[in-house]
C-alpha atoms as a PDB file:
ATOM      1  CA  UNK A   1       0.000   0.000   0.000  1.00  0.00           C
ATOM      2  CA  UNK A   2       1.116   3.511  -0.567  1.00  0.00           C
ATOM      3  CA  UNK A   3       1.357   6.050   2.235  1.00  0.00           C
ATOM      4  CA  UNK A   4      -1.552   7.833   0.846  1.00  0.00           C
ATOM      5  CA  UNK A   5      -3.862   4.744   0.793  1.00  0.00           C
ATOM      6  CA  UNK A   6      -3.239   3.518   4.366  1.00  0.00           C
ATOM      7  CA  UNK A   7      -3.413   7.218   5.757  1.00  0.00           C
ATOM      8  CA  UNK A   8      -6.729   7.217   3.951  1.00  0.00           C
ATOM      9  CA  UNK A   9      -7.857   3.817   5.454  1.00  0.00           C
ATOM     10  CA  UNK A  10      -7.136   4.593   8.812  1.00  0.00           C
ATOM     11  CA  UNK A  11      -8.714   7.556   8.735  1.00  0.00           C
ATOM     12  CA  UNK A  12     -11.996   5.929   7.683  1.00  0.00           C
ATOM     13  CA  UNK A  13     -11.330   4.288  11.182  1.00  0.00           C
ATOM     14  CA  UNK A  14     -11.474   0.557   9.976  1.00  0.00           C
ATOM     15  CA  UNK A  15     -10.029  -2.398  11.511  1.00  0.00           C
ATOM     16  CA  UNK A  16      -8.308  -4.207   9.221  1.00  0.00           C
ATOM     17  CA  UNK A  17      -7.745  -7.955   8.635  1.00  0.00           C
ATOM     18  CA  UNK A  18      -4.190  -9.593   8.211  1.00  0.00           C
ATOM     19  CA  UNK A  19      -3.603 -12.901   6.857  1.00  0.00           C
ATOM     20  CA  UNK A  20       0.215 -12.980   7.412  1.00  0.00           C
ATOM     21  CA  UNK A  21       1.023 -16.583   6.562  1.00  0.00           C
ATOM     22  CA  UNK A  22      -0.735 -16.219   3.125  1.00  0.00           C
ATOM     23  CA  UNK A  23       0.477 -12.754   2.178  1.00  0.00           C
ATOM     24  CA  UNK A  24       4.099 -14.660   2.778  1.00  0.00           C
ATOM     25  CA  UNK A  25       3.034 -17.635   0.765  1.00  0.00           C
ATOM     26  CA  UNK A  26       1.569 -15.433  -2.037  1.00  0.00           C
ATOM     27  CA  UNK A  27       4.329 -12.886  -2.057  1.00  0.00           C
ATOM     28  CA  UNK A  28       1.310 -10.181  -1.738  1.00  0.00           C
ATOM     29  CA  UNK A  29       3.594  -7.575   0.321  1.00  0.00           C
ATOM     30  CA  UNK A  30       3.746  -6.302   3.774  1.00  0.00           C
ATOM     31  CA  UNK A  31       0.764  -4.596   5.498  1.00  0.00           C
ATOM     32  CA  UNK A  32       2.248  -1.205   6.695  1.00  0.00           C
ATOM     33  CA  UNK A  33       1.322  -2.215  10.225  1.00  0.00           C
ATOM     34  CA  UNK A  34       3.574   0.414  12.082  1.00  0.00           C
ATOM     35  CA  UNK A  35       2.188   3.486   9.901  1.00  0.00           C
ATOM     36  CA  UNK A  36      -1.437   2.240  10.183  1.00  0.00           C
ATOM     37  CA  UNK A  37      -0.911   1.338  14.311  1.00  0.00           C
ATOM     38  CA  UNK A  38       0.466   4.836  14.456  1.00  0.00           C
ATOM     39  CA  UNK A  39      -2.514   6.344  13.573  1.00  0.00           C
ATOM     40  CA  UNK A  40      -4.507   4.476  16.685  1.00  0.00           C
ATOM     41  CA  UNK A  41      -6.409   2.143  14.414  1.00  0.00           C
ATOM     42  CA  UNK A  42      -6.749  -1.400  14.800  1.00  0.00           C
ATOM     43  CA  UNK A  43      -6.201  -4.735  13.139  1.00  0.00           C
ATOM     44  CA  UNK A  44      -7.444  -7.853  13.300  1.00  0.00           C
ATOM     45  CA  UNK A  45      -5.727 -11.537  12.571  1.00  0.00           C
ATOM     46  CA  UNK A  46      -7.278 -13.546  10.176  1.00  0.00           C
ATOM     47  CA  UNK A  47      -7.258 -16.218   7.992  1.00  0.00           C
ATOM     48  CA  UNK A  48      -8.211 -17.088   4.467  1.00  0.00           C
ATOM     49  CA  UNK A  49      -8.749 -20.522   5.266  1.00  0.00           C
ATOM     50  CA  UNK A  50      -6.564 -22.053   2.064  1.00  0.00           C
ATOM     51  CA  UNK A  51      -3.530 -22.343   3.830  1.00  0.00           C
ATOM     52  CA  UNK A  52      -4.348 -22.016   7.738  1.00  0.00           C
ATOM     53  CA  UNK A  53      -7.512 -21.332   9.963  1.00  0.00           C
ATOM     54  CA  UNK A  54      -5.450 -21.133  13.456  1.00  0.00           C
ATOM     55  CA  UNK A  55      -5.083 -17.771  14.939  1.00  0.00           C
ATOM     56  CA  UNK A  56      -1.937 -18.166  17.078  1.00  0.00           C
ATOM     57  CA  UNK A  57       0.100 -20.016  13.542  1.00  0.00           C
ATOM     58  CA  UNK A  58      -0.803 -16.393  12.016  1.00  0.00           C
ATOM     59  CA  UNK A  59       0.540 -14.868  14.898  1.00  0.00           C
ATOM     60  CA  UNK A  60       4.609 -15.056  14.655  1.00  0.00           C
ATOM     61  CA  UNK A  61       4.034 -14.324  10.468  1.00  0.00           C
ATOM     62  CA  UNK A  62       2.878 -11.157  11.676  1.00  0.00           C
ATOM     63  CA  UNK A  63       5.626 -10.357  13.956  1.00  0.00           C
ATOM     64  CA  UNK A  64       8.201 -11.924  11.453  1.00  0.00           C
ATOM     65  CA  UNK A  65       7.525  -9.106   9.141  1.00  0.00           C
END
């Protein structure tokens, strides 16, 4: 995401969901976690279901990256 689109979605004050281990698998980038946690929004951890559907396995993706 650009800085311009994740300002933009945290200022429409959504919670967004991450699916770490498949962004990884797919090579689908990084969510900019720090900029968008910066701006005192939220996310949420979740799964697509094609590769994982446990929480705490999405967990240390997310802080890998």
């Amino acid at each position: 995401m650009l800085d311009q689109e994740t300002d933009a979605l945290a200022k429409s004050d959504a919670t967004v969901g991450i699916c770490p281990i498949t962004e990884a698998k797919l090579a689908a980038g990084i969510f900019p976690l720090k900029r968008y946690s910066r701006a005192g929004r939220q996310i949420a951890i979740s799964s697509d279901s094609n590769t994982s559907i446990d929480p705490f396995e999405e967990m240390p993706w997310l802080e890998y990256v």
